[in-house]
Protein backbone atom coordinates (compact mmCIF):
# COMPACT_ATOMS: atom_id res chain seq x y z
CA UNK A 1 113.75 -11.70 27.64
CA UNK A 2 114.50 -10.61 31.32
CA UNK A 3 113.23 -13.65 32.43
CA UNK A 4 115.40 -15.68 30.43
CA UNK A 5 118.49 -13.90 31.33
CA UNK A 6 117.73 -14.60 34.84
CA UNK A 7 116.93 -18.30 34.43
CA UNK A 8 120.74 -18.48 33.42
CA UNK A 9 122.07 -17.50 37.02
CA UNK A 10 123.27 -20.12 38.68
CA UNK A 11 122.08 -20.53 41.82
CA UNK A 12 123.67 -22.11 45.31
CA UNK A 13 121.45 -24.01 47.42
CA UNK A 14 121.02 -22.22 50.50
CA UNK A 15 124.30 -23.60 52.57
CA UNK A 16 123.67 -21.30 55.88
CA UNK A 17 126.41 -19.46 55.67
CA UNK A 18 124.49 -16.35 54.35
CA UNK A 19 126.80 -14.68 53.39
CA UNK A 20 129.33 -16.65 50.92
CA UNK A 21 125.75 -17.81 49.55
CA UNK A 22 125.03 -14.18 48.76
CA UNK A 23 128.71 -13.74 47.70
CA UNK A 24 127.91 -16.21 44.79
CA UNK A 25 124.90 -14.98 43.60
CA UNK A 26 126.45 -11.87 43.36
CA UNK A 27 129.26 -13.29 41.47
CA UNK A 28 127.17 -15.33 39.08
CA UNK A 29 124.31 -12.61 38.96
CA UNK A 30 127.64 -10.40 37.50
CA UNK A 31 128.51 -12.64 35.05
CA UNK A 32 125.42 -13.29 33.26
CA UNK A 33 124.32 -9.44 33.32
CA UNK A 34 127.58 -8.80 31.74
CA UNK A 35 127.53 -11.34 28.97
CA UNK A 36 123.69 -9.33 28.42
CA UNK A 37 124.90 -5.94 29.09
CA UNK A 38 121.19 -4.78 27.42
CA UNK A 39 119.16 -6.10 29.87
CA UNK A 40 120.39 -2.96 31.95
CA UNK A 41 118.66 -0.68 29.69
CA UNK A 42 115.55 -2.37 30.71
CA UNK A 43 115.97 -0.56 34.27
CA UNK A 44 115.60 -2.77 37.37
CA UNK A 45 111.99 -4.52 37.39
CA UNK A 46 110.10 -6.68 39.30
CA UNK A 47 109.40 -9.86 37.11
CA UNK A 48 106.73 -12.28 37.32
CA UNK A 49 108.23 -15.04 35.09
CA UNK A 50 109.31 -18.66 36.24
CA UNK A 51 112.85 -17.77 36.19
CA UNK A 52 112.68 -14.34 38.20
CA UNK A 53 110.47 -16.57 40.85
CA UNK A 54 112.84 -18.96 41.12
CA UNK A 55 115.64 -16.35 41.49
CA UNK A 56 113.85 -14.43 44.32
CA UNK A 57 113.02 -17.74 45.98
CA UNK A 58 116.68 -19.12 46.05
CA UNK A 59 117.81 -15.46 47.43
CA UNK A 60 115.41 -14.62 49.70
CA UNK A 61 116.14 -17.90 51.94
CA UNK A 62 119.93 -17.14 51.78
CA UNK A 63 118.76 -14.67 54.57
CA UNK A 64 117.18 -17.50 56.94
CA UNK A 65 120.07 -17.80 59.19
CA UNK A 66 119.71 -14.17 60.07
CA UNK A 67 115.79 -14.24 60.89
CA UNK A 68 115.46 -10.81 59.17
CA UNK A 69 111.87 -10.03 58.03
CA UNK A 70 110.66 -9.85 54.30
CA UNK A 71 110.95 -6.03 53.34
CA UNK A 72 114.97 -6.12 54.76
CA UNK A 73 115.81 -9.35 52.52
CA UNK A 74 113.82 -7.62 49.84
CA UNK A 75 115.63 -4.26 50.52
CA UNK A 76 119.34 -5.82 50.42
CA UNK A 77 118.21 -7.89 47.77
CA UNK A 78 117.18 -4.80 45.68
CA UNK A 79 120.78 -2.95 46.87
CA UNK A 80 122.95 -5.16 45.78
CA UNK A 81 121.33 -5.78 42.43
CA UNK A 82 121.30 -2.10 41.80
CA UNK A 83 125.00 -2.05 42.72
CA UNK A 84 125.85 -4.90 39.98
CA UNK A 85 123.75 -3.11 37.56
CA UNK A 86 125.66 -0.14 38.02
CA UNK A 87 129.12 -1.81 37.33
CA UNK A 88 127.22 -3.37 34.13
């Protein structure tokens, strides 16, 4: 179920400008979780379906203008999803 709530995030093509790219996943990310406002009872987990790939994929390379390593994408990655689950 997690997994399908996630494949309905739209997701921006990386653009370069990191940060409006993380803007609207945040956004969009928001908007879905709300319209699902169970899938916060679930906690915050790390997925292994197609659709929680494909989300970490898209949102890790938002971060390639900045040349940051893995665990820091991963970290702010992890941040700001806990911060949208806690306006959920």
């Amino acid at each position: 179920m997690l997994d399908d709530v996630i494949g309905e995030i739209p997701l921006p093509q990386p653009s370069g400008d990191w940060l409006g790219d993380l803007r609207a996943i945040a956004l969009a990310s928001y908007e879905i979780y709300r319209a699902h406002r169970w899938i916060v009872l679930l906690g915050i987990q790390p997925g292994l379906g197609p659709n929680t790939r494909r989300f970490g994929a898209v949102a890790l390379r938002v971060f390639d203008p900045l040349d940051v390593d893995l665990s820091t994408r991963i970290n702010v990655l992890a941040a700001l999803n806990n911060y949208i689950f806690g306006f959920i």
